[in-house]
PDB file of N, CA and C in Angstrom:
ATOM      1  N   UNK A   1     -31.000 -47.796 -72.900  1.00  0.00           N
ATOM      2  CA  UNK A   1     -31.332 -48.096 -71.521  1.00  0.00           C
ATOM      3  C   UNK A   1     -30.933 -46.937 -70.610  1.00  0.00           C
ATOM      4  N   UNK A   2     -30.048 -45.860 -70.911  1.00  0.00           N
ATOM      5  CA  UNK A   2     -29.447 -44.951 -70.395  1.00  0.00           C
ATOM      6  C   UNK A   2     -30.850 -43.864 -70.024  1.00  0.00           C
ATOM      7  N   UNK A   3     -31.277 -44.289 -71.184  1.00  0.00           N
ATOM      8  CA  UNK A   3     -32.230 -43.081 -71.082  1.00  0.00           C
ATOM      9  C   UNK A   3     -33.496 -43.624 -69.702  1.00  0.00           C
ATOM     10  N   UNK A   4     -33.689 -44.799 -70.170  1.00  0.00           N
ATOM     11  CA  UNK A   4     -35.173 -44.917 -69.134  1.00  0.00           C
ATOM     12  C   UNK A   4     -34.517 -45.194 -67.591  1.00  0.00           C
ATOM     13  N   UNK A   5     -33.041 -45.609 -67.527  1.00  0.00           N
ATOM     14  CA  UNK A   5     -32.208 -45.280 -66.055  1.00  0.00           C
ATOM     15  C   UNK A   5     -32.235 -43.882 -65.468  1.00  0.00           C
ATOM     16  N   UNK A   6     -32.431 -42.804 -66.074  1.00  0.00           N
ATOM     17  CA  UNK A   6     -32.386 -41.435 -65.807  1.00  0.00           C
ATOM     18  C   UNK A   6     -33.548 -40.978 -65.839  1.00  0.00           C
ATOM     19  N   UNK A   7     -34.521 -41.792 -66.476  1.00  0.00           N
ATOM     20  CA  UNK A   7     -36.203 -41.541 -65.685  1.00  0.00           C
ATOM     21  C   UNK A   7     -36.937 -42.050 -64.635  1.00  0.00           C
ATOM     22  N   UNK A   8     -35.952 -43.346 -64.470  1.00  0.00           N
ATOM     23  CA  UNK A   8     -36.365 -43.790 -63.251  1.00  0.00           C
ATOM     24  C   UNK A   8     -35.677 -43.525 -62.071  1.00  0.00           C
ATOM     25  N   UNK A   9     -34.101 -42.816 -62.154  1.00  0.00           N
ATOM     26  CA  UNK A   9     -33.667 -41.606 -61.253  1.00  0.00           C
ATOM     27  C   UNK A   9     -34.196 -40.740 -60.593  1.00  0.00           C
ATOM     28  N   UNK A  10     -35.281 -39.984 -61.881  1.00  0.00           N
ATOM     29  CA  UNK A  10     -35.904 -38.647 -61.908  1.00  0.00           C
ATOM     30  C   UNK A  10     -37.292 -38.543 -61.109  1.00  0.00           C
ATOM     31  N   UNK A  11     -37.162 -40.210 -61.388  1.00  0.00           N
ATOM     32  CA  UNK A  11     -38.872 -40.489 -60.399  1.00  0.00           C
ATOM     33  C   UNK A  11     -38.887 -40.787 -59.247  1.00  0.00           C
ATOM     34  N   UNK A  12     -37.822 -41.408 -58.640  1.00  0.00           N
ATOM     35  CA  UNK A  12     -37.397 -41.383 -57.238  1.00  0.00           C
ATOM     36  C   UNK A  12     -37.094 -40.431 -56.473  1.00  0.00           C
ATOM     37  N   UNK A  13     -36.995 -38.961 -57.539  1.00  0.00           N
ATOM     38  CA  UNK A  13     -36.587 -37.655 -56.894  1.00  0.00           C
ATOM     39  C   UNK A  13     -38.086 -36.564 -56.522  1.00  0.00           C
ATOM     40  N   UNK A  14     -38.578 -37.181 -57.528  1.00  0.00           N
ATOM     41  CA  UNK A  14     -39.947 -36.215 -57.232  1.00  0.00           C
ATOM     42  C   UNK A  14     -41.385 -36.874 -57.270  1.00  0.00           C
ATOM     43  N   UNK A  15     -41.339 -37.953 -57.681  1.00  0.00           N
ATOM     44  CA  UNK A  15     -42.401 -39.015 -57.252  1.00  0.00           C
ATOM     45  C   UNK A  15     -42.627 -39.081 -55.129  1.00  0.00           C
ATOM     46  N   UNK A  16     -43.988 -39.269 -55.087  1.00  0.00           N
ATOM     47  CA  UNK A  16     -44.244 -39.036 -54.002  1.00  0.00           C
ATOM     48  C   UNK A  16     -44.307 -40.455 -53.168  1.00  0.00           C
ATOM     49  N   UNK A  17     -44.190 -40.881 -52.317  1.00  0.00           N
ATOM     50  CA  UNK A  17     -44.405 -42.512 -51.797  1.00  0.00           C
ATOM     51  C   UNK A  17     -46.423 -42.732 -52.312  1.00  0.00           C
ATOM     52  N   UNK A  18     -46.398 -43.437 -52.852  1.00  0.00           N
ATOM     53  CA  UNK A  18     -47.783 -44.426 -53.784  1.00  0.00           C
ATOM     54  C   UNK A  18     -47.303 -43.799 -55.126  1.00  0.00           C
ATOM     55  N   UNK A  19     -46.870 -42.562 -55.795  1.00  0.00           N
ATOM     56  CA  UNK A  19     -46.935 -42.324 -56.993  1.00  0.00           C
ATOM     57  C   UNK A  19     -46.872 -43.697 -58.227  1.00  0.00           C
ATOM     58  N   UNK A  20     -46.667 -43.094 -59.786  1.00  0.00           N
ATOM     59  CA  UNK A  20     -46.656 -43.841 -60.545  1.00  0.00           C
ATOM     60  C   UNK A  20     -45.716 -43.788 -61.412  1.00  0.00           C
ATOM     61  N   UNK A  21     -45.489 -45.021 -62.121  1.00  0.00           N
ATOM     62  CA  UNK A  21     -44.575 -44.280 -63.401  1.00  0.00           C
ATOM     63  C   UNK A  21     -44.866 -45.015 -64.626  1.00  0.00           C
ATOM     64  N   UNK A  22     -44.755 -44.619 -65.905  1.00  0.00           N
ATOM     65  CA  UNK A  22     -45.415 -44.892 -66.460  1.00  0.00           C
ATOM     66  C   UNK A  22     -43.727 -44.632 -67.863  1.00  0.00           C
ATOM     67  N   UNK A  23     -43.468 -46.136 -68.454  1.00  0.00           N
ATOM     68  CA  UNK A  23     -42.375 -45.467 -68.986  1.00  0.00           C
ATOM     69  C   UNK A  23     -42.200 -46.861 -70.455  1.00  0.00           C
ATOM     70  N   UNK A  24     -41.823 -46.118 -72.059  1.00  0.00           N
ATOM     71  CA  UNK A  24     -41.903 -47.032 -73.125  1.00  0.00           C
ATOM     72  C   UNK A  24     -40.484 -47.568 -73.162  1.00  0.00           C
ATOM     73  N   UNK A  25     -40.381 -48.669 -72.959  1.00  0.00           N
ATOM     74  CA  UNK A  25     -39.188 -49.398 -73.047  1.00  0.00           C
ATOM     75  C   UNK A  25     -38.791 -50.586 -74.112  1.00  0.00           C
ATOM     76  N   UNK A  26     -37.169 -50.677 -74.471  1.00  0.00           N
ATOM     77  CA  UNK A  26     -36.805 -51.671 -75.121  1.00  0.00           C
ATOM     78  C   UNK A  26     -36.248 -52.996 -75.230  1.00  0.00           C
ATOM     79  N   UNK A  27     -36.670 -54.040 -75.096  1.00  0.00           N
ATOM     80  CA  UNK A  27     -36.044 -55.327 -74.542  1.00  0.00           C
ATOM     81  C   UNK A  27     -34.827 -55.390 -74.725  1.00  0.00           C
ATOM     82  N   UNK A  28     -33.906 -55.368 -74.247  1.00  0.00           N
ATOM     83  CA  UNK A  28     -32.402 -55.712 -74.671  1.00  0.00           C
ATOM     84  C   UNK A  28     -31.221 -55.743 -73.351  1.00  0.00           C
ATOM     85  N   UNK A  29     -30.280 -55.518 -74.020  1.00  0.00           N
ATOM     86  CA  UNK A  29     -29.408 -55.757 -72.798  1.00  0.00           C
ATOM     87  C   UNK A  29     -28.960 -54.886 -71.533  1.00  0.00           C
ATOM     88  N   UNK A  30     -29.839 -54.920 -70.314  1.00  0.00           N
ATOM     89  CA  UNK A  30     -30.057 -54.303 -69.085  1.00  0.00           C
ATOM     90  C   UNK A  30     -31.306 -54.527 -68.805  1.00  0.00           C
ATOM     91  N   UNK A  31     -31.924 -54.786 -70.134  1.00  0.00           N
ATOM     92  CA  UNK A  31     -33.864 -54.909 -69.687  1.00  0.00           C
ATOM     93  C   UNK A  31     -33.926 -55.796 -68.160  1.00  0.00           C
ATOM     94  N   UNK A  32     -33.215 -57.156 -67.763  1.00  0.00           N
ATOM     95  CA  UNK A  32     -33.602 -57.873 -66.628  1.00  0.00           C
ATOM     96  C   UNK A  32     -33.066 -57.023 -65.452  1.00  0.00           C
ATOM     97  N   UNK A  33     -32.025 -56.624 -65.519  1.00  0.00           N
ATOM     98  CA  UNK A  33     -31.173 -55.579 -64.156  1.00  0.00           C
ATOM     99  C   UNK A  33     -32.686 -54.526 -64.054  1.00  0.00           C
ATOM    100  N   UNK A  34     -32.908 -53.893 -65.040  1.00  0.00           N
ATOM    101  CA  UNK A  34     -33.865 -52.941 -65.105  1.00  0.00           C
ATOM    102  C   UNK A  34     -34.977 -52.637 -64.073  1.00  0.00           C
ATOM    103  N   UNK A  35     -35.549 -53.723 -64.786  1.00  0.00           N
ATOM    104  CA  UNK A  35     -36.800 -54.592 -64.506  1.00  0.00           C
ATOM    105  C   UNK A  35     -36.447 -54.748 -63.196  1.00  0.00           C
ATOM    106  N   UNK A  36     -35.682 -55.265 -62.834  1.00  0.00           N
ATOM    107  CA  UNK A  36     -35.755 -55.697 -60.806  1.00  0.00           C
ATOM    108  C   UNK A  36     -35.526 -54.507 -60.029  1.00  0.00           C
ATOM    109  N   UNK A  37     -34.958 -53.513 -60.816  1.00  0.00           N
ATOM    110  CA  UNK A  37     -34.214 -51.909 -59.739  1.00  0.00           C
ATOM    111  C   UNK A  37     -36.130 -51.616 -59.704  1.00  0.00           C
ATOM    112  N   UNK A  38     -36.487 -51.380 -60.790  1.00  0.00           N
ATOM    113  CA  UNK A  38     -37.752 -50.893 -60.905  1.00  0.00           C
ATOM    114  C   UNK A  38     -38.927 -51.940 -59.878  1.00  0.00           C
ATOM    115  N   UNK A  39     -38.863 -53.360 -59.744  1.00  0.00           N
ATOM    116  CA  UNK A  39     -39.638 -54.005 -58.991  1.00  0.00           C
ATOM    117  C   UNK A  39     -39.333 -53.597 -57.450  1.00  0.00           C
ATOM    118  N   UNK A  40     -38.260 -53.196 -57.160  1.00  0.00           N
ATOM    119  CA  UNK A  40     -37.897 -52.800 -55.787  1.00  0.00           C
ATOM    120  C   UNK A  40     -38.212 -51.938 -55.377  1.00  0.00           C
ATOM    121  N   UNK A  41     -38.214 -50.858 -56.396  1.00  0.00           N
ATOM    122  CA  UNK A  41     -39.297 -49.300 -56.281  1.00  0.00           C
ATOM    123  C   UNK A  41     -40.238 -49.379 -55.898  1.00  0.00           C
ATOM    124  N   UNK A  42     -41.202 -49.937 -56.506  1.00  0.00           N
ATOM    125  CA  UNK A  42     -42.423 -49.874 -56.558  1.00  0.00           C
ATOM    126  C   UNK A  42     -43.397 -50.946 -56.159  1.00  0.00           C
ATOM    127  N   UNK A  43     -44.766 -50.948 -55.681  1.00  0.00           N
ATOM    128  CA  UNK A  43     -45.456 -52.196 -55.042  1.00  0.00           C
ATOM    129  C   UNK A  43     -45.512 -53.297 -56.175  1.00  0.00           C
ATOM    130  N   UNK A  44     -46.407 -52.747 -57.365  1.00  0.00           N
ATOM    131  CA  UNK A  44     -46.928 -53.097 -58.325  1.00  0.00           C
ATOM    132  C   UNK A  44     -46.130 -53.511 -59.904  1.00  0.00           C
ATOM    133  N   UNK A  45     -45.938 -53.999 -60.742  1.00  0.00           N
ATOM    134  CA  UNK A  45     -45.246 -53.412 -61.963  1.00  0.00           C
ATOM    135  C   UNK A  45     -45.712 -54.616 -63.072  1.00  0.00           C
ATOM    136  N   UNK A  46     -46.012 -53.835 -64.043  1.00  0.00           N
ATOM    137  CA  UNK A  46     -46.738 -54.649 -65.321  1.00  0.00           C
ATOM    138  C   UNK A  46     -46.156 -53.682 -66.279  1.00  0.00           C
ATOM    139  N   UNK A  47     -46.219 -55.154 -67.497  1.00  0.00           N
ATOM    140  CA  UNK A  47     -45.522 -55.088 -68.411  1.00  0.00           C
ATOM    141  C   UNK A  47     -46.825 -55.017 -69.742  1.00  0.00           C
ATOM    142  N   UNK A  48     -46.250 -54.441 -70.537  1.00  0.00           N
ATOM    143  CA  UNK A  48     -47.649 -54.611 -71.843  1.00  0.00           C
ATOM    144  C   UNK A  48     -47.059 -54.304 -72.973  1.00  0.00           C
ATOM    145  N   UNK A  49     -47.280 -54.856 -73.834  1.00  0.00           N
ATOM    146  CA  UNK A  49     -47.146 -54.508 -75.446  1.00  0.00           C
ATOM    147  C   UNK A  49     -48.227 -54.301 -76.212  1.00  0.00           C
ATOM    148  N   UNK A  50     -48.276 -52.996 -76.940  1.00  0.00           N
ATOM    149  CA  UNK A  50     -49.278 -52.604 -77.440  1.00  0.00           C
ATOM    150  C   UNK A  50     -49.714 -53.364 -78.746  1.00  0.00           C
ATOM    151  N   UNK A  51     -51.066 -53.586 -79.163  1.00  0.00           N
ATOM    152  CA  UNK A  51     -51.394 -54.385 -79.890  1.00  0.00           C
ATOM    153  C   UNK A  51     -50.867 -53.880 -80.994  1.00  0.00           C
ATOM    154  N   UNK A  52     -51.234 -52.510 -81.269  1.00  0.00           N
ATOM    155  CA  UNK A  52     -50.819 -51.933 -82.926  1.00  0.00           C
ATOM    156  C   UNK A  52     -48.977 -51.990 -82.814  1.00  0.00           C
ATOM    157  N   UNK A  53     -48.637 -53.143 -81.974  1.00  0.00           N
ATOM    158  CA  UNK A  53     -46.500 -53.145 -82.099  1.00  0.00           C
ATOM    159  C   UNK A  53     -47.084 -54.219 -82.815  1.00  0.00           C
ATOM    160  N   UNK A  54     -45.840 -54.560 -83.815  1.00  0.00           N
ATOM    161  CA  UNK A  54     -45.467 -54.929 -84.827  1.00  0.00           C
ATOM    162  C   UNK A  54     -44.482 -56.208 -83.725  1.00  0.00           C
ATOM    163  N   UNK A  55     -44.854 -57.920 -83.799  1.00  0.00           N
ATOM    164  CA  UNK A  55     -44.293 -59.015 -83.070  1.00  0.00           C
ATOM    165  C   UNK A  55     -42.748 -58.632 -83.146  1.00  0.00           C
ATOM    166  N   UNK A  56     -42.016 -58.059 -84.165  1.00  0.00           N
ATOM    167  CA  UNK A  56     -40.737 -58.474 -84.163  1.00  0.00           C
ATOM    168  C   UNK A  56     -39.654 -57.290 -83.466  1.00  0.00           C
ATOM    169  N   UNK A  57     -41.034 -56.172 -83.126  1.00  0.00           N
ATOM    170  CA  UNK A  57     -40.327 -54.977 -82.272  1.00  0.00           C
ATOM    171  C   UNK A  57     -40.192 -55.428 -80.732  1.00  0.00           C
ATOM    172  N   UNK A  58     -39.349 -55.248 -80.498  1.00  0.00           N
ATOM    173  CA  UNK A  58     -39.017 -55.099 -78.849  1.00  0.00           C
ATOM    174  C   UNK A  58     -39.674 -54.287 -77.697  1.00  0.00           C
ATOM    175  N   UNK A  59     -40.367 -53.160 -78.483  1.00  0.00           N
ATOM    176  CA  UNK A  59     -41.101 -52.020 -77.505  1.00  0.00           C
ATOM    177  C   UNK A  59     -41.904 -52.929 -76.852  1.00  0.00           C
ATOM    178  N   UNK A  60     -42.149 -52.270 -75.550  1.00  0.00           N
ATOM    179  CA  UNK A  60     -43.453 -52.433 -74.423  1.00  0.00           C
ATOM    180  C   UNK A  60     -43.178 -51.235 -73.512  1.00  0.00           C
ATOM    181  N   UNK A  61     -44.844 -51.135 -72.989  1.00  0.00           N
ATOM    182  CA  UNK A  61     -44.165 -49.978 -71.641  1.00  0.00           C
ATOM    183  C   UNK A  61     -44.408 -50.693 -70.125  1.00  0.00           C
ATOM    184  N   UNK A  62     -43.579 -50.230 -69.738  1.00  0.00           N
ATOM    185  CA  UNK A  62     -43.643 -50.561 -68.384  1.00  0.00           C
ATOM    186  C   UNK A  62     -44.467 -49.553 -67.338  1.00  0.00           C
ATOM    187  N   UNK A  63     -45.220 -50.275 -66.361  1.00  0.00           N
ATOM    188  CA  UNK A  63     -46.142 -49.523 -65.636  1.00  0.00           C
ATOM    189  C   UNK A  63     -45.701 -49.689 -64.712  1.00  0.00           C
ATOM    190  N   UNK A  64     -45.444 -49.080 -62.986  1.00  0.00           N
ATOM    191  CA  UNK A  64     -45.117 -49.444 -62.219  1.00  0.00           C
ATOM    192  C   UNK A  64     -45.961 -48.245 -61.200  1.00  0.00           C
ATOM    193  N   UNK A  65     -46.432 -49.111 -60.300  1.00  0.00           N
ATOM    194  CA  UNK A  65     -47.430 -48.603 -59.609  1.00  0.00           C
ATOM    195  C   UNK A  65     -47.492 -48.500 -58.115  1.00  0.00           C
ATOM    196  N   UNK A  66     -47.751 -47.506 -56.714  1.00  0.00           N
ATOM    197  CA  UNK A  66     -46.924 -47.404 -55.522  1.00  0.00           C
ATOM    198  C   UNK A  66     -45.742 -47.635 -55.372  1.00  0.00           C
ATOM    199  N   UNK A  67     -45.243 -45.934 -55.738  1.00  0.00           N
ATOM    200  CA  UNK A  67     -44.252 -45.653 -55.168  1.00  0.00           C
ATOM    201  C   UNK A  67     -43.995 -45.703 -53.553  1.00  0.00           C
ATOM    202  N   UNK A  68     -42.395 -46.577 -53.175  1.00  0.00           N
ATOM    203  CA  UNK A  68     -42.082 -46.882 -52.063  1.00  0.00           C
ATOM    204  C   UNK A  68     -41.715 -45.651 -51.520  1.00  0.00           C
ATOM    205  N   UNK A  69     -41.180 -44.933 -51.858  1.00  0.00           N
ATOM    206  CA  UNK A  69     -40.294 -44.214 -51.435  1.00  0.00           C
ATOM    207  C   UNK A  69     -39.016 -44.240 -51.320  1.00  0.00           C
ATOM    208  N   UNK A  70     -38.353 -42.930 -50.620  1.00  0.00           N
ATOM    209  CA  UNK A  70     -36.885 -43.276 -50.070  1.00  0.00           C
ATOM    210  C   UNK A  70     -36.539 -43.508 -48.754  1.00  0.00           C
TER     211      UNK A  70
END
């Protein structure tokens, strides 16, 4: 989770107000804290799991769409 916290740092720094982000994530423990820092960012935010994932993997990516700004 460390890691996709420091991309969504990185996107608040140079993402423009409407930008996007576009990021593969793992369900587990921080996923809900996550998930809401990131809903506050942004207008939009959807979740998807790719068909070729395998049910018992955790991956999905998260989309999050208009950037608010700072």
């Amino acid at each position: 989770m460390y890691l996709c916290e420091l991309a969504l740092d990185l996107a608040g720094r140079v993402l423009l107000p409407g930008g996007d982000f576009l990021i593969k994530i793992f369900q587990g423990e921080g996923f809900d804290a996550y998930h809401k820092q990131v809903r506050e960012t942004f207008d939009k935010v959807q979740m998807r799991k790719p068909l070729s994932s395998r049910d018992r993997l955790r991956e999905q990516y998260l989309l999050a769409r208009g950037f608010r700004g700072a």
